[in-house]
Protein backbone atom coordinates (compact mmCIF):
# COMPACT_ATOMS: atom_id res chain seq x y z
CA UNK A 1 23.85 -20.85 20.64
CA UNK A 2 21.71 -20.06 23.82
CA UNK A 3 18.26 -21.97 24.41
CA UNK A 4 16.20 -18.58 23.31
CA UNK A 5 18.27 -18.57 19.86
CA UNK A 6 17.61 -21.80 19.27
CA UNK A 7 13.64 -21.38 20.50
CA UNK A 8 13.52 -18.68 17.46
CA UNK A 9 14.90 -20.88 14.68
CA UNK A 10 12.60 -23.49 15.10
CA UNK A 11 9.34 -21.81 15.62
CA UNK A 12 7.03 -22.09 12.23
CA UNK A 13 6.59 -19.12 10.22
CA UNK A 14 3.55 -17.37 10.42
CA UNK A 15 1.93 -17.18 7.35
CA UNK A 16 -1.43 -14.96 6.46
CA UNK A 17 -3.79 -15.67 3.84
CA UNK A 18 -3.94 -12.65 1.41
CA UNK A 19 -7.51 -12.29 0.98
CA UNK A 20 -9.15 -12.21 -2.98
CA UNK A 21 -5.11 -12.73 -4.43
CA UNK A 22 -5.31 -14.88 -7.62
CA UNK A 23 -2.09 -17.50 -7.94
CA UNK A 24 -0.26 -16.43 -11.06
CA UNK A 25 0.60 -20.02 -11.62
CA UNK A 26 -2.71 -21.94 -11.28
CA UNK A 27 -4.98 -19.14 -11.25
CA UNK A 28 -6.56 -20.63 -7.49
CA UNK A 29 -7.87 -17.94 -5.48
CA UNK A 30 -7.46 -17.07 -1.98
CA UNK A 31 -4.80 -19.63 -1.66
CA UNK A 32 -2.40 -17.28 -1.62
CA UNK A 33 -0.28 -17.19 2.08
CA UNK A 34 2.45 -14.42 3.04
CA UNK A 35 5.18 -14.97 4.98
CA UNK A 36 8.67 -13.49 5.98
CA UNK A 37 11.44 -15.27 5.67
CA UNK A 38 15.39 -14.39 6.14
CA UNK A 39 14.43 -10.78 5.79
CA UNK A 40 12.46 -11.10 2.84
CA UNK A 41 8.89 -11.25 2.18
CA UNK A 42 7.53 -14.38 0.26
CA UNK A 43 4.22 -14.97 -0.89
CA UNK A 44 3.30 -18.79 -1.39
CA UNK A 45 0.64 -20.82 -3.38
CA UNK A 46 -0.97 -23.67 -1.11
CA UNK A 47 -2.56 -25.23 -4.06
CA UNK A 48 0.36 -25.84 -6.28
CA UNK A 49 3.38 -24.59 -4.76
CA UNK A 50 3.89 -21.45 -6.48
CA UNK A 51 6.48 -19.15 -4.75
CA UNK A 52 8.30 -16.17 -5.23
CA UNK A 53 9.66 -12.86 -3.41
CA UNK A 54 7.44 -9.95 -2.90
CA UNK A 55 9.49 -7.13 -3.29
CA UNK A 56 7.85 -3.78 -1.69
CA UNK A 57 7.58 -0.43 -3.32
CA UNK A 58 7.58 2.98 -2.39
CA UNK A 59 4.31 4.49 -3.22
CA UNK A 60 5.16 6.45 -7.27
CA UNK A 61 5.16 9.77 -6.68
CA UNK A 62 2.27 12.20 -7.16
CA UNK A 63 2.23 14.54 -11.03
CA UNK A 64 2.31 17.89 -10.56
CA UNK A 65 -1.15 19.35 -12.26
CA UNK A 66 -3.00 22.43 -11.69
CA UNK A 67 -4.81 21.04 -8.63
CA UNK A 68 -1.71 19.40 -7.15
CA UNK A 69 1.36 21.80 -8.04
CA UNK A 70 3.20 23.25 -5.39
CA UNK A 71 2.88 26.73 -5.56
CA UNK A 72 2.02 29.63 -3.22
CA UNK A 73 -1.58 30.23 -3.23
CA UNK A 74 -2.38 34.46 -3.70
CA UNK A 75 -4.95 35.40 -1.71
CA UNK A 76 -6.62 38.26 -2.49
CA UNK A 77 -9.68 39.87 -0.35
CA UNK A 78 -13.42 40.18 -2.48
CA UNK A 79 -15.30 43.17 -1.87
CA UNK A 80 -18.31 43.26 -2.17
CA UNK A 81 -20.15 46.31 -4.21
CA UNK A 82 -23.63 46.85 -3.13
CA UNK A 83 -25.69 48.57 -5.74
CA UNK A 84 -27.38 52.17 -5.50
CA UNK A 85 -30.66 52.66 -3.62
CA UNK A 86 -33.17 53.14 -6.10
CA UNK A 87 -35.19 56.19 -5.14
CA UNK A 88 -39.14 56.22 -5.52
């Protein structure tokens, strides 16, 4: 193991405070820390010790409705009928 390998296994983790999160455990809020660890991401209770993987998702797809469907839009051209001239 070289000097700079050894430099990264022994540098603290840095760990962010997840602002307004709620510990599932003992309900304390924003004591909640995330951190990566091995890979993974790990969030971690500093009031009781709570800890547990966070595992990301992709975003869940978007339904298909009438405003969202993918379909070709048809565009068709408006005229515009002015009326007769009224004659006085």
């Amino acid at each position: 193991m070289t000097k700079d390998d050894s430099d990264k296994q022994q540098k603290p983790q840095k760990k962010r405070f997840i602002a307004g999160a709620v510990c599932p455990r003992c309900s304390a809020m924003d004591r909640i820390v995330n951190f990566r660890e091995g890979g993974k991401n790990y969030r971690e209770c500093v009031e009781c010790g709570f800890k547990d993987e966070i595992r990301l998702q992709s975003s869940p797809r978007e339904l298909n409705t009438r405003v969202t469907a993918d379909r070709e839009e048809v565009v068709t051209p408006v005229k515009i009928i002015q009326p007769p001239k009224k004659e006085q």
